[in-house]
PDB file of N, CA and C in Angstrom:
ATOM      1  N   UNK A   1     -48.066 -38.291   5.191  1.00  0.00           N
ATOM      2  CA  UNK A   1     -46.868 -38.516   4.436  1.00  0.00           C
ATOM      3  C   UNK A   1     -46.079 -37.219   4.443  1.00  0.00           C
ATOM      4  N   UNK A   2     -44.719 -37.482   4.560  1.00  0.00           N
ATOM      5  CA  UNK A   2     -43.960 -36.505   4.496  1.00  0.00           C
ATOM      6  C   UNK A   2     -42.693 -36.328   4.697  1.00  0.00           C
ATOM      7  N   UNK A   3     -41.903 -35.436   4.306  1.00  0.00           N
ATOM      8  CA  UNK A   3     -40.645 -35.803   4.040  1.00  0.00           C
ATOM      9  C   UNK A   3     -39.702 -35.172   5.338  1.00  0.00           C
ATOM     10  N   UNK A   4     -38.374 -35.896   5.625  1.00  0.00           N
ATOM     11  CA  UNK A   4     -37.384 -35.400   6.245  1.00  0.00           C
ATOM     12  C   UNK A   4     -35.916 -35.498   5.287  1.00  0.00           C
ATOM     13  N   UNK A   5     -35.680 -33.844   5.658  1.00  0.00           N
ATOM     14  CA  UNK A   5     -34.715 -33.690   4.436  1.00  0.00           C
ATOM     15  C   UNK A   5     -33.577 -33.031   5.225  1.00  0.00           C
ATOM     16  N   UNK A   6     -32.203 -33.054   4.642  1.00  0.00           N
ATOM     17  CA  UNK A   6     -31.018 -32.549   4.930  1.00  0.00           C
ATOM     18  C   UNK A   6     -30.561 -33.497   5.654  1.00  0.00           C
ATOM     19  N   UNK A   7     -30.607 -34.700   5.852  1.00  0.00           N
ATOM     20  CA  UNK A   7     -29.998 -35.364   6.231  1.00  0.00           C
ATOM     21  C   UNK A   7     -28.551 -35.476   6.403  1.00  0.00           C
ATOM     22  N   UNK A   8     -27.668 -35.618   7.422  1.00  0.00           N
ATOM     23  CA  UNK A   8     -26.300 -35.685   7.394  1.00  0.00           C
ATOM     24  C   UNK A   8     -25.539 -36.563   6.546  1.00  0.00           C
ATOM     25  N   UNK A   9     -25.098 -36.275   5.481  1.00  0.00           N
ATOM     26  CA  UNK A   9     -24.585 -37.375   4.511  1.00  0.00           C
ATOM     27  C   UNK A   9     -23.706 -38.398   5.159  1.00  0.00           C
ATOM     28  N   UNK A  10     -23.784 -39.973   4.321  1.00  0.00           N
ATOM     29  CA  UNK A  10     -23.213 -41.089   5.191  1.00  0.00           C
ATOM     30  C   UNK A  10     -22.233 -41.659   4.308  1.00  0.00           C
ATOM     31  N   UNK A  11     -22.238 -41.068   2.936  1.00  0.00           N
ATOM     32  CA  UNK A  11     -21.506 -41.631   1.543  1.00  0.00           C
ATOM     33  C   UNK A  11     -21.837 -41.757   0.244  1.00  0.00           C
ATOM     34  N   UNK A  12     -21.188 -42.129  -0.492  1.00  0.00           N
ATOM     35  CA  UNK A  12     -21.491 -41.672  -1.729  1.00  0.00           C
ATOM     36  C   UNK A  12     -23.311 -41.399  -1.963  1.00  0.00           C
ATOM     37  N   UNK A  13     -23.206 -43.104  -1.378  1.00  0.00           N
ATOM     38  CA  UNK A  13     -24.830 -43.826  -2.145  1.00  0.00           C
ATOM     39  C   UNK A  13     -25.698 -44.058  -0.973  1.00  0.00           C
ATOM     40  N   UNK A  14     -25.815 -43.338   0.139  1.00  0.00           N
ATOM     41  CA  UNK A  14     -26.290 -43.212   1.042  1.00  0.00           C
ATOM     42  C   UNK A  14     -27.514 -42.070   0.880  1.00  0.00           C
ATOM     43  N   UNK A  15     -28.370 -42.523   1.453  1.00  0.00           N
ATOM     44  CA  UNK A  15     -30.245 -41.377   1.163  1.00  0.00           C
ATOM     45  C   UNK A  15     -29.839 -40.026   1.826  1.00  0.00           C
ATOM     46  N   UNK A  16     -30.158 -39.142   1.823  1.00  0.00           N
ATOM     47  CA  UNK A  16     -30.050 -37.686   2.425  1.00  0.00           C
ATOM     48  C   UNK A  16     -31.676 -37.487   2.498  1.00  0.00           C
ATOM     49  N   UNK A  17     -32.406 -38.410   2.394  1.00  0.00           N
ATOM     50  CA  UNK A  17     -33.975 -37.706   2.672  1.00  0.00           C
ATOM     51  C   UNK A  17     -34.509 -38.740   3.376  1.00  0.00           C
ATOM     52  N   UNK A  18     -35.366 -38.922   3.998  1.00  0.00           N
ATOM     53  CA  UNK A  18     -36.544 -39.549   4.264  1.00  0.00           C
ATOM     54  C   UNK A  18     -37.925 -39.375   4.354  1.00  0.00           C
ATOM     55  N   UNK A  19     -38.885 -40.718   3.623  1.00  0.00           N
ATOM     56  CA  UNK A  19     -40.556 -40.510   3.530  1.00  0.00           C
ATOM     57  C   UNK A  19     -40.727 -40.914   4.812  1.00  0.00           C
ATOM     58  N   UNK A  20     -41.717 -40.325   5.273  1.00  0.00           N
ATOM     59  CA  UNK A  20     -42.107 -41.016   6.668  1.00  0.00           C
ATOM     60  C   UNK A  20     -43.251 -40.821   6.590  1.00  0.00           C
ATOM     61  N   UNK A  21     -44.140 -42.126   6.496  1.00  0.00           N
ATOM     62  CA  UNK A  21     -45.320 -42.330   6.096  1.00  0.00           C
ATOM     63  C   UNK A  21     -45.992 -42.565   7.443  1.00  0.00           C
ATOM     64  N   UNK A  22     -47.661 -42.572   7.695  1.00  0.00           N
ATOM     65  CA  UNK A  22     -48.381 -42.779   8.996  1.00  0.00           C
ATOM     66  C   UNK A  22     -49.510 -43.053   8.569  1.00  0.00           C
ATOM     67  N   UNK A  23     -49.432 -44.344   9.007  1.00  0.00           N
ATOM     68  CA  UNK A  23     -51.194 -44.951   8.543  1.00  0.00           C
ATOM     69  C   UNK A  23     -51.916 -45.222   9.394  1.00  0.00           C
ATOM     70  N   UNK A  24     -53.303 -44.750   9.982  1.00  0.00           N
ATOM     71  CA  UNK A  24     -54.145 -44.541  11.038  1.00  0.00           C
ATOM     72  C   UNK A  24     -54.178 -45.651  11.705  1.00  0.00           C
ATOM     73  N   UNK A  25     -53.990 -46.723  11.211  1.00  0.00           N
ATOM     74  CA  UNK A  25     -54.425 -48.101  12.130  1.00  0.00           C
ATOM     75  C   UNK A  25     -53.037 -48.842  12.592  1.00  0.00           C
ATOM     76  N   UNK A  26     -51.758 -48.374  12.009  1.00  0.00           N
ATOM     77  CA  UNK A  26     -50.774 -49.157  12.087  1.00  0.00           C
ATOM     78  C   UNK A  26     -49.918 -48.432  13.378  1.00  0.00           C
ATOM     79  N   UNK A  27     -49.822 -49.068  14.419  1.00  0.00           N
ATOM     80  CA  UNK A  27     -48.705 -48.285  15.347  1.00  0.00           C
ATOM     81  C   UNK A  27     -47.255 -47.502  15.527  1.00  0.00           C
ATOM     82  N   UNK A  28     -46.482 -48.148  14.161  1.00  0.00           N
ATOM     83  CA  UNK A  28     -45.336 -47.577  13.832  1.00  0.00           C
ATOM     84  C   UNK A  28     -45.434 -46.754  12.862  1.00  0.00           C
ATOM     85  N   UNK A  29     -44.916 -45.717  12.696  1.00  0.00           N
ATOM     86  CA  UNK A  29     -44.570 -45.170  10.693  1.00  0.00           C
ATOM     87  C   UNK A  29     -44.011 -45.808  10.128  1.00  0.00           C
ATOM     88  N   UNK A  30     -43.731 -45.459   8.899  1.00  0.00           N
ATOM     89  CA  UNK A  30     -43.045 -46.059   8.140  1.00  0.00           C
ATOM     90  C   UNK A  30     -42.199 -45.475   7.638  1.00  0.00           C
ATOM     91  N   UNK A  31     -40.608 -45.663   7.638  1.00  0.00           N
ATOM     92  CA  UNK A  31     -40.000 -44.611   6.949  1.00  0.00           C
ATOM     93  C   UNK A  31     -39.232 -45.640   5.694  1.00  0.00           C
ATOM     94  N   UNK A  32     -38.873 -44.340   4.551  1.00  0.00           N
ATOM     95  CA  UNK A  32     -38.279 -44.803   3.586  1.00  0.00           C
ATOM     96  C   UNK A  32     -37.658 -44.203   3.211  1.00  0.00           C
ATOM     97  N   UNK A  33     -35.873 -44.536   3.690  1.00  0.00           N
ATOM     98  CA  UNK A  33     -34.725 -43.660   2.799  1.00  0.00           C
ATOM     99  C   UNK A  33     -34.878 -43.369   1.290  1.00  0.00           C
ATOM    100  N   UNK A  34     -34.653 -42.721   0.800  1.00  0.00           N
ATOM    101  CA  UNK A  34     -34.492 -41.740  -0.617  1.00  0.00           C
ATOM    102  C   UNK A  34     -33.942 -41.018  -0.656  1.00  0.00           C
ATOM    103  N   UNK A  35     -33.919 -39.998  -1.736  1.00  0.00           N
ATOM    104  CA  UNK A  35     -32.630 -38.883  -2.191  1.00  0.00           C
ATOM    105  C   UNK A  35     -33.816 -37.796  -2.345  1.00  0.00           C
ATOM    106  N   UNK A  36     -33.310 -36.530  -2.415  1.00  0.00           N
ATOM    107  CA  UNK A  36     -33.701 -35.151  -2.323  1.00  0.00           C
ATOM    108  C   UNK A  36     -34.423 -35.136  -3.806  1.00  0.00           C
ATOM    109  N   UNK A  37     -33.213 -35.894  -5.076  1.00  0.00           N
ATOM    110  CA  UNK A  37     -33.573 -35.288  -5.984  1.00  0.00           C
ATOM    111  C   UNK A  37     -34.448 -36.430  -6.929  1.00  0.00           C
ATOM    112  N   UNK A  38     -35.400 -37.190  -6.217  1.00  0.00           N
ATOM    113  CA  UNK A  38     -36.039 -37.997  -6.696  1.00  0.00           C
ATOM    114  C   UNK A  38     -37.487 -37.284  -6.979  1.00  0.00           C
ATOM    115  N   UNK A  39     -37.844 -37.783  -8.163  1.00  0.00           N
ATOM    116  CA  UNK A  39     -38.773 -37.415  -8.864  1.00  0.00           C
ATOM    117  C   UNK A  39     -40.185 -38.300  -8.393  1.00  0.00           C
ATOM    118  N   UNK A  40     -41.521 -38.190  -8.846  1.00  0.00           N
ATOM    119  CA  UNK A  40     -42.534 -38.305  -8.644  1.00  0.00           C
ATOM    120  C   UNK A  40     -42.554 -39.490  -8.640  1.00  0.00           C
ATOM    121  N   UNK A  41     -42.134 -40.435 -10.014  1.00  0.00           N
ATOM    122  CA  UNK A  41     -41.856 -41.274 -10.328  1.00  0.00           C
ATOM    123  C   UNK A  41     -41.353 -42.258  -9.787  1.00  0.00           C
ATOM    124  N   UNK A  42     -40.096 -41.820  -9.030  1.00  0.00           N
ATOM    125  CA  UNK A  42     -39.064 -42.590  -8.377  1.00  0.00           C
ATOM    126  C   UNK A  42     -39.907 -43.080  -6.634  1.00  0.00           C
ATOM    127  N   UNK A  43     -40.522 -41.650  -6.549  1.00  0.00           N
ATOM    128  CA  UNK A  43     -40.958 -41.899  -5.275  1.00  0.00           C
ATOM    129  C   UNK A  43     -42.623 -42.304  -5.758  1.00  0.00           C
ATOM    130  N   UNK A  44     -42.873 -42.994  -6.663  1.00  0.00           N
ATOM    131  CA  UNK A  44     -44.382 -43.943  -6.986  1.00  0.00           C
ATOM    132  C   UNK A  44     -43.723 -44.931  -6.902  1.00  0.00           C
ATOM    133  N   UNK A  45     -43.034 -45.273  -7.117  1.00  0.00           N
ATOM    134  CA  UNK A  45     -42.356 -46.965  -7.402  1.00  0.00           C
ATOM    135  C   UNK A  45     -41.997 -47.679  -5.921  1.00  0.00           C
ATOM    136  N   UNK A  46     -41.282 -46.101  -5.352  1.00  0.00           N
ATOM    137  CA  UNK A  46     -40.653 -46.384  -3.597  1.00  0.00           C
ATOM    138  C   UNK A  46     -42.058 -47.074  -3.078  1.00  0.00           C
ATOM    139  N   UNK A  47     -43.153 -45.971  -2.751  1.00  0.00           N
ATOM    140  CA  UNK A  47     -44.226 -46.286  -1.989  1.00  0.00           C
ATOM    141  C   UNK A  47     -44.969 -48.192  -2.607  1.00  0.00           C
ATOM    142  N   UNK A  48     -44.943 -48.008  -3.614  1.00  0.00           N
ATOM    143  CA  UNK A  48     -45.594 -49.380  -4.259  1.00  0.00           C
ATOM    144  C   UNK A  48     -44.787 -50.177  -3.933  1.00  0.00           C
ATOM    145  N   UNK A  49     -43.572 -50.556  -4.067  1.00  0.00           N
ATOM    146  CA  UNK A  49     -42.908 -51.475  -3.434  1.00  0.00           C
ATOM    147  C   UNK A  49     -42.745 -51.866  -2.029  1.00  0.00           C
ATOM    148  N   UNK A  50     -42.433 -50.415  -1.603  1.00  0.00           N
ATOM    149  CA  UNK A  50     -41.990 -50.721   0.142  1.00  0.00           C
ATOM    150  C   UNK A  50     -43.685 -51.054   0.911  1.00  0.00           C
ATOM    151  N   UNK A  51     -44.553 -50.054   0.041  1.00  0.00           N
ATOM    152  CA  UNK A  51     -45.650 -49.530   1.308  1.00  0.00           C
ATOM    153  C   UNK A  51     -47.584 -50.875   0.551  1.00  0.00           C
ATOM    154  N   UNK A  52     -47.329 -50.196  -0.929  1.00  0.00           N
ATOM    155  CA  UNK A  52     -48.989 -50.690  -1.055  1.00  0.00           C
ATOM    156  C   UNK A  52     -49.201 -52.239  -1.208  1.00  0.00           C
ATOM    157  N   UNK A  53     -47.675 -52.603  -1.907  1.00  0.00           N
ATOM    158  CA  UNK A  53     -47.943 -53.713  -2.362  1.00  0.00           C
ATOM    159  C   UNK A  53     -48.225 -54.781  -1.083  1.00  0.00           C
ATOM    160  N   UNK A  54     -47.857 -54.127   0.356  1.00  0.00           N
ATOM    161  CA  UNK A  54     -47.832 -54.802   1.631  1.00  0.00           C
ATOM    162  C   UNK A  54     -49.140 -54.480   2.192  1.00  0.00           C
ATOM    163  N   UNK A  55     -49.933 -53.329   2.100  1.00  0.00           N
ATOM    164  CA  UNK A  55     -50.677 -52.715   3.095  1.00  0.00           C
ATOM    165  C   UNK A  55     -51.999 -52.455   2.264  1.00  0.00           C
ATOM    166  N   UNK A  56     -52.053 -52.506   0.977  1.00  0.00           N
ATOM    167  CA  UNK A  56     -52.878 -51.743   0.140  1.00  0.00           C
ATOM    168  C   UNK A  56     -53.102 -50.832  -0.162  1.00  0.00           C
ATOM    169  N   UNK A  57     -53.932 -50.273  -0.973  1.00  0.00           N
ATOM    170  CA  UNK A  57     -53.964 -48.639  -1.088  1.00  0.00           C
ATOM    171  C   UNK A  57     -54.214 -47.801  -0.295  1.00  0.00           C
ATOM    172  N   UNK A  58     -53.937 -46.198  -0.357  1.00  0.00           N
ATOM    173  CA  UNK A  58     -54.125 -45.506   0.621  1.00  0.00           C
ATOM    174  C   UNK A  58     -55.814 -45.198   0.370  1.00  0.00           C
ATOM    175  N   UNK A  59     -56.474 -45.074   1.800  1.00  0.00           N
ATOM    176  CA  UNK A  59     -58.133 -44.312   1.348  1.00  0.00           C
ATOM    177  C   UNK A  59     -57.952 -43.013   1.072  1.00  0.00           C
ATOM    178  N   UNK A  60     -56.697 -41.788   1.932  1.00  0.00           N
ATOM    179  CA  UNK A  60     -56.546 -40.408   2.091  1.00  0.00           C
ATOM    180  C   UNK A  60     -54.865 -39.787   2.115  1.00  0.00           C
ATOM    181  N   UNK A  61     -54.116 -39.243   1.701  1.00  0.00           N
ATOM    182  CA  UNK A  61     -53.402 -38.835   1.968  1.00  0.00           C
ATOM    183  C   UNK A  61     -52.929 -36.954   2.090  1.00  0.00           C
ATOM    184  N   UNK A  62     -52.579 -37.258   3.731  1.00  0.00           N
ATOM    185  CA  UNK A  62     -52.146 -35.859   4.084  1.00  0.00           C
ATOM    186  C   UNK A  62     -51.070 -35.025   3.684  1.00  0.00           C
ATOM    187  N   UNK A  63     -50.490 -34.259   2.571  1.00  0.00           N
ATOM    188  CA  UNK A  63     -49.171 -33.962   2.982  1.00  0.00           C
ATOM    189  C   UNK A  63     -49.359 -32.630   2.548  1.00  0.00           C
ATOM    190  N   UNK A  64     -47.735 -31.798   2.708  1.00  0.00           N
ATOM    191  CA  UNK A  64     -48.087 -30.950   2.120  1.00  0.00           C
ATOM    192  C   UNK A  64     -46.917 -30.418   1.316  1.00  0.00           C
ATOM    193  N   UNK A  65     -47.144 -31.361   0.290  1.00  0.00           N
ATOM    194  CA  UNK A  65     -46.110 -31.420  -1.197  1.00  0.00           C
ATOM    195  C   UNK A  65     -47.734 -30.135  -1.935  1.00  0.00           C
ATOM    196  N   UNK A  66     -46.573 -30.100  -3.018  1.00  0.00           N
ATOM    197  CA  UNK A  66     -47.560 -28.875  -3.727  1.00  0.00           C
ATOM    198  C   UNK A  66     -48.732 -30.258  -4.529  1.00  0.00           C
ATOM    199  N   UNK A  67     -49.355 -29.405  -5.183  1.00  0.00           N
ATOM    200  CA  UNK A  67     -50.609 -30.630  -5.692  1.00  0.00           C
ATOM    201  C   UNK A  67     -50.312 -31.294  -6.841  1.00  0.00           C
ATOM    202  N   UNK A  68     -49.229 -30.290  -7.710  1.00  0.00           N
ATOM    203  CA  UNK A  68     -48.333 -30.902  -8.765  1.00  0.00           C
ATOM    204  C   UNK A  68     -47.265 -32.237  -8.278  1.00  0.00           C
ATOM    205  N   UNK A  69     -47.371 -31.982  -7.562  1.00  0.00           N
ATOM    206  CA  UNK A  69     -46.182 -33.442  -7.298  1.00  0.00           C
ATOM    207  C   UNK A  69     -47.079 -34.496  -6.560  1.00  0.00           C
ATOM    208  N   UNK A  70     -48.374 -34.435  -5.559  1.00  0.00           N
ATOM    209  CA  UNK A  70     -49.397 -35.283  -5.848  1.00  0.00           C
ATOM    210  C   UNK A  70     -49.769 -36.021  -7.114  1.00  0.00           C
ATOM    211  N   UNK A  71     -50.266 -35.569  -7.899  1.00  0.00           N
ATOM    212  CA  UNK A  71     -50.749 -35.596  -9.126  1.00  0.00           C
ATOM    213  C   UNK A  71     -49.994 -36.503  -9.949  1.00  0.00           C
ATOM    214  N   UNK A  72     -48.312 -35.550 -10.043  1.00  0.00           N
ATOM    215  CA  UNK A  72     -47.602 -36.723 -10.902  1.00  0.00           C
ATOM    216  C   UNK A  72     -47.301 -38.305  -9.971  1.00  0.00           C
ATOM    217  N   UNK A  73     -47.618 -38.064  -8.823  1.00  0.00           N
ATOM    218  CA  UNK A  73     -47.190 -39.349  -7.948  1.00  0.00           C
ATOM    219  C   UNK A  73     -48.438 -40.326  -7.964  1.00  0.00           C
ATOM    220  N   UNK A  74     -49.511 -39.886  -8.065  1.00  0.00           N
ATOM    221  CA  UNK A  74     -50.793 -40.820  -8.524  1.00  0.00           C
ATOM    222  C   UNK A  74     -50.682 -41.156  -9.683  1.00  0.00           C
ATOM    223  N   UNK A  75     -50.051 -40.142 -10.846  1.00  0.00           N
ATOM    224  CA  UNK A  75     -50.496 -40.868 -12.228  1.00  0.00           C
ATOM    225  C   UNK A  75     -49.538 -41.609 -12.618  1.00  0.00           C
ATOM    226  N   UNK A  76     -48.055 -42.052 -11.707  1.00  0.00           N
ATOM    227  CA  UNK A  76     -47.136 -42.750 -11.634  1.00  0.00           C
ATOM    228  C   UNK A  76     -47.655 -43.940 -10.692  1.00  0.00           C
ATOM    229  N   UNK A  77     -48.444 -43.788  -9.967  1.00  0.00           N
ATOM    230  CA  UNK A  77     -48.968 -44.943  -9.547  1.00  0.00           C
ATOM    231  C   UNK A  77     -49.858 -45.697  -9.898  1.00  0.00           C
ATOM    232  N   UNK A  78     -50.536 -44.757 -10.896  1.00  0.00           N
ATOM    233  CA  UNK A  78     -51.880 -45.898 -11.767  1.00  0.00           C
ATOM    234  C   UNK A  78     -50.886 -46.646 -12.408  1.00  0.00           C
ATOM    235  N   UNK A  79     -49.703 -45.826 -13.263  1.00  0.00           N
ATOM    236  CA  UNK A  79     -48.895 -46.323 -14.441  1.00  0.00           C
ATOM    237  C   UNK A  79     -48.372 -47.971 -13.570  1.00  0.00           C
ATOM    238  N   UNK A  80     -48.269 -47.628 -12.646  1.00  0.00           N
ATOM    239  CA  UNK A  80     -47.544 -49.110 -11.492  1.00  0.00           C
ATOM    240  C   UNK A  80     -48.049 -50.108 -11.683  1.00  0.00           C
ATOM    241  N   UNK A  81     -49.628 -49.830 -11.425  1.00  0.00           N
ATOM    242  CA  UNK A  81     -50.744 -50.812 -10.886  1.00  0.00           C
ATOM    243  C   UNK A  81     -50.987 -50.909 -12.576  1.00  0.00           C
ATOM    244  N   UNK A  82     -50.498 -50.520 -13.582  1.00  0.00           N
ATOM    245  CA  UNK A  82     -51.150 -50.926 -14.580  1.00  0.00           C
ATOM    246  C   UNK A  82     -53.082 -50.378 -15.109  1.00  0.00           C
ATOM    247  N   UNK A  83     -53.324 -49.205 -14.176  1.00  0.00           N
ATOM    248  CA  UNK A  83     -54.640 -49.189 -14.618  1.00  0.00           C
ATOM    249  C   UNK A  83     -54.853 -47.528 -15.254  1.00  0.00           C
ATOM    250  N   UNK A  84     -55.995 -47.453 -15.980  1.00  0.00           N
ATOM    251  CA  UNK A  84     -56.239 -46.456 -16.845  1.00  0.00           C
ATOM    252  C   UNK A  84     -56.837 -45.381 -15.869  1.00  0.00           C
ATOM    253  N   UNK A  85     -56.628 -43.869 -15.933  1.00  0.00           N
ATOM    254  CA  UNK A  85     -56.827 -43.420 -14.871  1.00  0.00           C
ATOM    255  C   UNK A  85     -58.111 -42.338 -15.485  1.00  0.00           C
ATOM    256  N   UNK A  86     -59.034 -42.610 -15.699  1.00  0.00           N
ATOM    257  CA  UNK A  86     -59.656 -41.748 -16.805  1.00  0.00           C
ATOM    258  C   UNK A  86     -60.474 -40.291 -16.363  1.00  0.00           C
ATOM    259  N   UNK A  87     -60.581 -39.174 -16.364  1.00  0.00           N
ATOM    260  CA  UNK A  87     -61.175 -38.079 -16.126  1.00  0.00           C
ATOM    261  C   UNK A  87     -62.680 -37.682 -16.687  1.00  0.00           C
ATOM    262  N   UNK A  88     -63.805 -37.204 -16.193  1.00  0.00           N
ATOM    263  CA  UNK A  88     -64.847 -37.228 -16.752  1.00  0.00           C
ATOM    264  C   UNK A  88     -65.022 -35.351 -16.860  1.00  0.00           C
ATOM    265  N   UNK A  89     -65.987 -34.720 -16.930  1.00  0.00           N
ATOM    266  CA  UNK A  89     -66.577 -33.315 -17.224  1.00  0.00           C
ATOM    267  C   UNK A  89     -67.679 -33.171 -16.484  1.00  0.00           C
ATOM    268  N   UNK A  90     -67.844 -32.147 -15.829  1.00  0.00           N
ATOM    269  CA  UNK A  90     -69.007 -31.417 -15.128  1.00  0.00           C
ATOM    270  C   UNK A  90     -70.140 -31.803 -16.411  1.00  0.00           C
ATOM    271  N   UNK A  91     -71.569 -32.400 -16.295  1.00  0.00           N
ATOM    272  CA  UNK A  91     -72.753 -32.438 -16.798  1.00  0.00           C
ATOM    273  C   UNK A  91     -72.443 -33.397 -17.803  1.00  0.00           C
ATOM    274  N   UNK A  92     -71.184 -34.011 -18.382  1.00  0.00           N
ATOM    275  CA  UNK A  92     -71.108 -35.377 -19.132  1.00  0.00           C
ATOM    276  C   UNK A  92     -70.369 -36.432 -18.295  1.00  0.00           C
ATOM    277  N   UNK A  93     -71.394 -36.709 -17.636  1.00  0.00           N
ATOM    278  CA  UNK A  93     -70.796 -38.264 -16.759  1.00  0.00           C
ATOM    279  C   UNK A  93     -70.541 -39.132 -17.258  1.00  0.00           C
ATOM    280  N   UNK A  94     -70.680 -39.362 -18.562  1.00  0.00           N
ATOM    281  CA  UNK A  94     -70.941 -40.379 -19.494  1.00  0.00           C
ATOM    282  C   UNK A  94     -68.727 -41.235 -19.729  1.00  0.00           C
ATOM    283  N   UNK A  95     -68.502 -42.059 -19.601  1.00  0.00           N
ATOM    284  CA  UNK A  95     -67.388 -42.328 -19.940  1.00  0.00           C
ATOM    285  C   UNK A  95     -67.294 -43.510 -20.195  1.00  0.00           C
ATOM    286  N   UNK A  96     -66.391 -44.341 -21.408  1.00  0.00           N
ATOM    287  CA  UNK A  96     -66.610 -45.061 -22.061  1.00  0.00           C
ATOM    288  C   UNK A  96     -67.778 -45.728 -22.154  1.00  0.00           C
ATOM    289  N   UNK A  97     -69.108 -45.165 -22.766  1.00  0.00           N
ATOM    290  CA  UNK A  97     -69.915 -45.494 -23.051  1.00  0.00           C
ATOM    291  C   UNK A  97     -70.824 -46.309 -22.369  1.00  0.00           C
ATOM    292  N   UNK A  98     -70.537 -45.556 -20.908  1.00  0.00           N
ATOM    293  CA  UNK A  98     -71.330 -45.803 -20.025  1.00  0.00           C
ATOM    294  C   UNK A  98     -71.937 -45.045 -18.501  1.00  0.00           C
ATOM    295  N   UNK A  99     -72.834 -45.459 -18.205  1.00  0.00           N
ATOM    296  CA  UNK A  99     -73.840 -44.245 -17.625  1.00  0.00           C
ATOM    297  C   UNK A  99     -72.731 -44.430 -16.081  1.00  0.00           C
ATOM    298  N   UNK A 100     -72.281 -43.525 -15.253  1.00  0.00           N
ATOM    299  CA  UNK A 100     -72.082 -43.651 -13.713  1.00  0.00           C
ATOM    300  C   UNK A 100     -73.181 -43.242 -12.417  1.00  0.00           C
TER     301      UNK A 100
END
């Protein structure tokens, strides 16, 4: 995953960026117009719409966004899928009251 940016502007409401996504088994990429100044958020909703809700989830993703904008783009994507994203502790595996 990864972005192409500076795009030559086309008008008002026209994308100046593009995601261009690459999934190991699929022969084409995938690209997805967007804007520069889209947030984590904006671009969790892009991918879920255009990309998972078609293909499913990703197993790995390569990029090299900082890890902060990973991060908020997964926990914008649990928020998508509707699921609880829960964190455990080194030596207490224990989470909701149950053994892993």
């Amino acid at each position: 995953m990864d972005w192409v940016t500076a795009l030559p502007p086309g008008g008002e409401k026209s994308s100046n960026t593009c995601l261009v996504i690459v999934e190991r088994y699929r022969t084409t990429p995938i690209f997805l117009p967007c804007h520069k100044a889209d947030t984590a958020m904006d671009t969790a909703f892009l991918i879920w719409n255009k990309v998972i809700s078609h293909t499913g989830l990703f197993k790995n993703i390569i990029s090299d966004r900082d890890t902060k904008f990973i991060s908020a783009l997964w926990t914008n994507l649990h928020k998508a899928l509707g699921t609880k994203l829960s964190f455990s502790t080194a030596y207490h595996l224990q989470r909701d009251r149950s053994e892993e």
